[in-house]
C-alpha atoms as a PDB file:
ATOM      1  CA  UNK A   1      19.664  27.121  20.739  1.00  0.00           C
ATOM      2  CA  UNK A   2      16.528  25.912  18.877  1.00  0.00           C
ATOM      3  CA  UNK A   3      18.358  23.788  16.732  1.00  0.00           C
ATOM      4  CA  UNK A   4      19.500  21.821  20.265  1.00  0.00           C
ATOM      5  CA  UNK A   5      15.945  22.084  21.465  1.00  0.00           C
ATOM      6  CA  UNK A   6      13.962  21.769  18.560  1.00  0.00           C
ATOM      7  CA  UNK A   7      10.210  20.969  19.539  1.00  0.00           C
ATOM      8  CA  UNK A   8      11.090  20.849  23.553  1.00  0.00           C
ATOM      9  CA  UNK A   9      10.597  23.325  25.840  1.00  0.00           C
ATOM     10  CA  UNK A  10      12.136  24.073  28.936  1.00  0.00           C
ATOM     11  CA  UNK A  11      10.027  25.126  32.438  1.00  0.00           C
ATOM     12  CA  UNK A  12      12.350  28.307  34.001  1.00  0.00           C
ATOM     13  CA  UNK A  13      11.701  29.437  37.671  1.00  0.00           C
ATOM     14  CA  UNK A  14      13.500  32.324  38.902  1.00  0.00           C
ATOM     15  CA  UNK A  15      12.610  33.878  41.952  1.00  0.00           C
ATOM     16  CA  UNK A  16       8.787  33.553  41.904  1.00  0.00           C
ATOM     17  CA  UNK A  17       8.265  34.009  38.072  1.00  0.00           C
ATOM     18  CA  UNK A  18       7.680  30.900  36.130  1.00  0.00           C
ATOM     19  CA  UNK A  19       7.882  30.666  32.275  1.00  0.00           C
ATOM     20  CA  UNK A  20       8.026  28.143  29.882  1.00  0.00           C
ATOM     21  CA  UNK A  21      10.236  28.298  26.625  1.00  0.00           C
ATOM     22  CA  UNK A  22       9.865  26.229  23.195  1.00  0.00           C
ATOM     23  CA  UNK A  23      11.593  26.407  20.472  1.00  0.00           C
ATOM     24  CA  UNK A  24      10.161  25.158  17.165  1.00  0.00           C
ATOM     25  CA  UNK A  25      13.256  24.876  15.036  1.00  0.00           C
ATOM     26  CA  UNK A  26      13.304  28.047  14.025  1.00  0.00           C
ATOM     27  CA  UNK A  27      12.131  30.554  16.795  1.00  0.00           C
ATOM     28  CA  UNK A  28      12.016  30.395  20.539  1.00  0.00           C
ATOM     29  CA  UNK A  29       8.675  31.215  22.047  1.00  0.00           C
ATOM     30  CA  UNK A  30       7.958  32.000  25.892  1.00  0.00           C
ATOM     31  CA  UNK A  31       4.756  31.562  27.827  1.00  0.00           C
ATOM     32  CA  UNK A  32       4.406  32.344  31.036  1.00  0.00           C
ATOM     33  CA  UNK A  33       3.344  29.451  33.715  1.00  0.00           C
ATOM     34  CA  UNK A  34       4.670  26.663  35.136  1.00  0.00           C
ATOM     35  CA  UNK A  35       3.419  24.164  33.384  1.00  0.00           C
ATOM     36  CA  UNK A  36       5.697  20.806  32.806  1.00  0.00           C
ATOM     37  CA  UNK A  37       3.747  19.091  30.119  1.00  0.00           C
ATOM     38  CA  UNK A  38       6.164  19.249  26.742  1.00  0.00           C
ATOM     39  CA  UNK A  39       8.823  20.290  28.312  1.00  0.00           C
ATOM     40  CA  UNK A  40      12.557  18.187  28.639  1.00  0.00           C
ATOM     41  CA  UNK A  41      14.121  19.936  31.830  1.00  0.00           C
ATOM     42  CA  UNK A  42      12.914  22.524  34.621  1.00  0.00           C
ATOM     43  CA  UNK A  43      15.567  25.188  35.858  1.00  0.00           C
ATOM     44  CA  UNK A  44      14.798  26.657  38.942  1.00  0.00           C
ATOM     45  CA  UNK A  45      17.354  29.982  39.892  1.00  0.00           C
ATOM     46  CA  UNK A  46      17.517  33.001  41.189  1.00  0.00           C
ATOM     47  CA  UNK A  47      17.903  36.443  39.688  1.00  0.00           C
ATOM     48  CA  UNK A  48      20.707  36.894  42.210  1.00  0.00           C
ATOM     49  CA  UNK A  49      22.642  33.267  41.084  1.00  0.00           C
ATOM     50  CA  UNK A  50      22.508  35.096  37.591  1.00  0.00           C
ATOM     51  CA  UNK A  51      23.580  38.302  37.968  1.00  0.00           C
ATOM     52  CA  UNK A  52      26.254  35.831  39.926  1.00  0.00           C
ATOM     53  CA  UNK A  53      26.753  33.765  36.958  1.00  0.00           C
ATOM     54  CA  UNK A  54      26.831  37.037  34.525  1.00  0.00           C
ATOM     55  CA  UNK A  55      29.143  38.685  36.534  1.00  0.00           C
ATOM     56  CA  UNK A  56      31.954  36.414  36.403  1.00  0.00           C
ATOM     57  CA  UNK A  57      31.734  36.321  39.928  1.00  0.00           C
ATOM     58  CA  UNK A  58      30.803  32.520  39.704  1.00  0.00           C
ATOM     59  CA  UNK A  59      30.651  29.388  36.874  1.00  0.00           C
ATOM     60  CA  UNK A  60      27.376  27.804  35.850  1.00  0.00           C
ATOM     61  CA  UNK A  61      29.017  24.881  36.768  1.00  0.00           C
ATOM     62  CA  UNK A  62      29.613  26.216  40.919  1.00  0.00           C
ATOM     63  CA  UNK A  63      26.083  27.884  40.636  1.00  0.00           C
ATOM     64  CA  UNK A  64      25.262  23.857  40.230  1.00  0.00           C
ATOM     65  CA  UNK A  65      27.228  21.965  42.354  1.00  0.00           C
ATOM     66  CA  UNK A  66      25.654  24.527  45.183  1.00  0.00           C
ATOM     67  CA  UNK A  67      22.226  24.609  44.292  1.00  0.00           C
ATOM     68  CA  UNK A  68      21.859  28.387  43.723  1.00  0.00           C
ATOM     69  CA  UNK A  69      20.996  26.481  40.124  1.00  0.00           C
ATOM     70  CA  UNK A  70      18.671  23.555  40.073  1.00  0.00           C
ATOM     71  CA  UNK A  71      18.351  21.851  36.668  1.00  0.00           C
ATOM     72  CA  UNK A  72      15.947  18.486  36.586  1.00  0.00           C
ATOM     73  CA  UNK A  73      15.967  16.459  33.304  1.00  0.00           C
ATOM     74  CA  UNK A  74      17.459  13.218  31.571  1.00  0.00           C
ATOM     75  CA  UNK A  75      21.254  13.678  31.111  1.00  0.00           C
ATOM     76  CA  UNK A  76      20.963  13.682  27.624  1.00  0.00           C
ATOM     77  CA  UNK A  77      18.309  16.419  27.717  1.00  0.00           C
ATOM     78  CA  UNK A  78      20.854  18.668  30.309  1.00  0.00           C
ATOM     79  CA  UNK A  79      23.373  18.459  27.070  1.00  0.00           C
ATOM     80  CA  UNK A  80      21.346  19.313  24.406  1.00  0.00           C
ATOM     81  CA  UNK A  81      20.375  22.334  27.148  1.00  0.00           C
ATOM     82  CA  UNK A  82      23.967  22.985  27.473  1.00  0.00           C
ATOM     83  CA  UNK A  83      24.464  23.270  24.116  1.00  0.00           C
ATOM     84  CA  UNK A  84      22.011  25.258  23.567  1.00  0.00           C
ATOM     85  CA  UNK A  85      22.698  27.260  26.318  1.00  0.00           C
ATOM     86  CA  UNK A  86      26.494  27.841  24.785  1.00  0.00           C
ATOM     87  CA  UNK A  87      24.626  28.641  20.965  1.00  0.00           C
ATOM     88  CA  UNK A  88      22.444  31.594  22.540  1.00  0.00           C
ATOM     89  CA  UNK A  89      25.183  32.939  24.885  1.00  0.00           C
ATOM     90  CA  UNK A  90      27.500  33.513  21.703  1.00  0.00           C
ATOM     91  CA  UNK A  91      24.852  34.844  19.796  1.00  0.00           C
ATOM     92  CA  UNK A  92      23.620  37.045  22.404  1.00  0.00           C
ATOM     93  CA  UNK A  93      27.154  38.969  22.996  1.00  0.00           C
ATOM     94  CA  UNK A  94      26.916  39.760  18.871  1.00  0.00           C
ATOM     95  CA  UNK A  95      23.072  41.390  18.964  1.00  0.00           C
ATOM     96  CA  UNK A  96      23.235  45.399  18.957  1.00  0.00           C
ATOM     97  CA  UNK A  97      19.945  45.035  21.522  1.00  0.00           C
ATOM     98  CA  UNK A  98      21.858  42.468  24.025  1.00  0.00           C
ATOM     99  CA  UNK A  99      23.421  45.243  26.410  1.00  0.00           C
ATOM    100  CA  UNK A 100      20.385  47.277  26.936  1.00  0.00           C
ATOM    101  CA  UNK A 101      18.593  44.183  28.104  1.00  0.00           C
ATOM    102  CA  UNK A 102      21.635  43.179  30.169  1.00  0.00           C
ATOM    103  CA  UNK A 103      21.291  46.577  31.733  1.00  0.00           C
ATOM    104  CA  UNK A 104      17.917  46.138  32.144  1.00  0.00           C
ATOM    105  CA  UNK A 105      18.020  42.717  33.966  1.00  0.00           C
ATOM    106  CA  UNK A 106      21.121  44.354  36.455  1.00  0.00           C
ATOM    107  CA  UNK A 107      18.649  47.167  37.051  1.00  0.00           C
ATOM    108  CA  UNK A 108      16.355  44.849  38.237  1.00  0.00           C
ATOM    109  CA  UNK A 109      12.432  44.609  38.295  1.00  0.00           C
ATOM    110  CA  UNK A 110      11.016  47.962  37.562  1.00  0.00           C
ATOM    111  CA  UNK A 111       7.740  49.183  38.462  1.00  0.00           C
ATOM    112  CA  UNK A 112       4.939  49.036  35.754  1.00  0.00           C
ATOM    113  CA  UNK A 113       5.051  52.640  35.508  1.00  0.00           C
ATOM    114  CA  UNK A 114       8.520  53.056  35.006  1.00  0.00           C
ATOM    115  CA  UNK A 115       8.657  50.286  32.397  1.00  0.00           C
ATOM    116  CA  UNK A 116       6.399  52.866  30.499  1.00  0.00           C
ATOM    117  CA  UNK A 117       8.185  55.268  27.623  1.00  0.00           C
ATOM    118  CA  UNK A 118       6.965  58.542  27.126  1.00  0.00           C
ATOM    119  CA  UNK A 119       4.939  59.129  23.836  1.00  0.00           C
ATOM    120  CA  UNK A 120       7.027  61.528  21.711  1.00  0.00           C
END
């Protein structure tokens, strides 16, 4: 994905959390905030048009062409995103950590205290 957005970031809104994420060739960072400046595109979703998305229960490209996923940039930018998109998703499905986040996210947000491990 970084080697598609290399030096760009992208503003993500979903639900009422904003973040910002930049890669720098080599390693994607996120921020939190809204801000645009640096950025190539702002996606605006919701956790439920995800889970949607991850389900199989709809395409990116319906969760588009309805709205329930909002993507503003230059055409060329929404490729490179694309295709960056595609290089993480791939990746993803191979990391030994990728289901327990999955999990996580289909869980939904947790309270603070619950986020919390015991100390062994």
């Amino acid at each position: 994905m970084c080697a598609e957005l290399s030096g760009d970031g992208v503003a993500i809104r979903v639900d009422d959390e904003s973040v910002v994420v930049a890669c720098n060739g080599f390693e994607m960072r996120v921020r939190k905030g809204n801000a645009r400046t640096g950025t190539i595109a702002e996606i605006r979703t919701s956790r439920q048009a995800i889970l949607r998305v991850l389900d199989g229960k709809m395409t990116l490209a319906d969760a588009v062409l309805t709205d329930a996923v909002r993507a503003q940039a230059s055409l060329e930018a929404l490729v490179r995103l694309n295709r960056g998109l595609a290089m993480y998703v791939h990746g993803a499905v191979r990391a030994p950590s990728f289901p327990e986040l999955l999990e996580r996210f289909q869980m939904g947000p947790q309270p603070l205290r619950a986020q919390r491990r015991p100390k062994p």
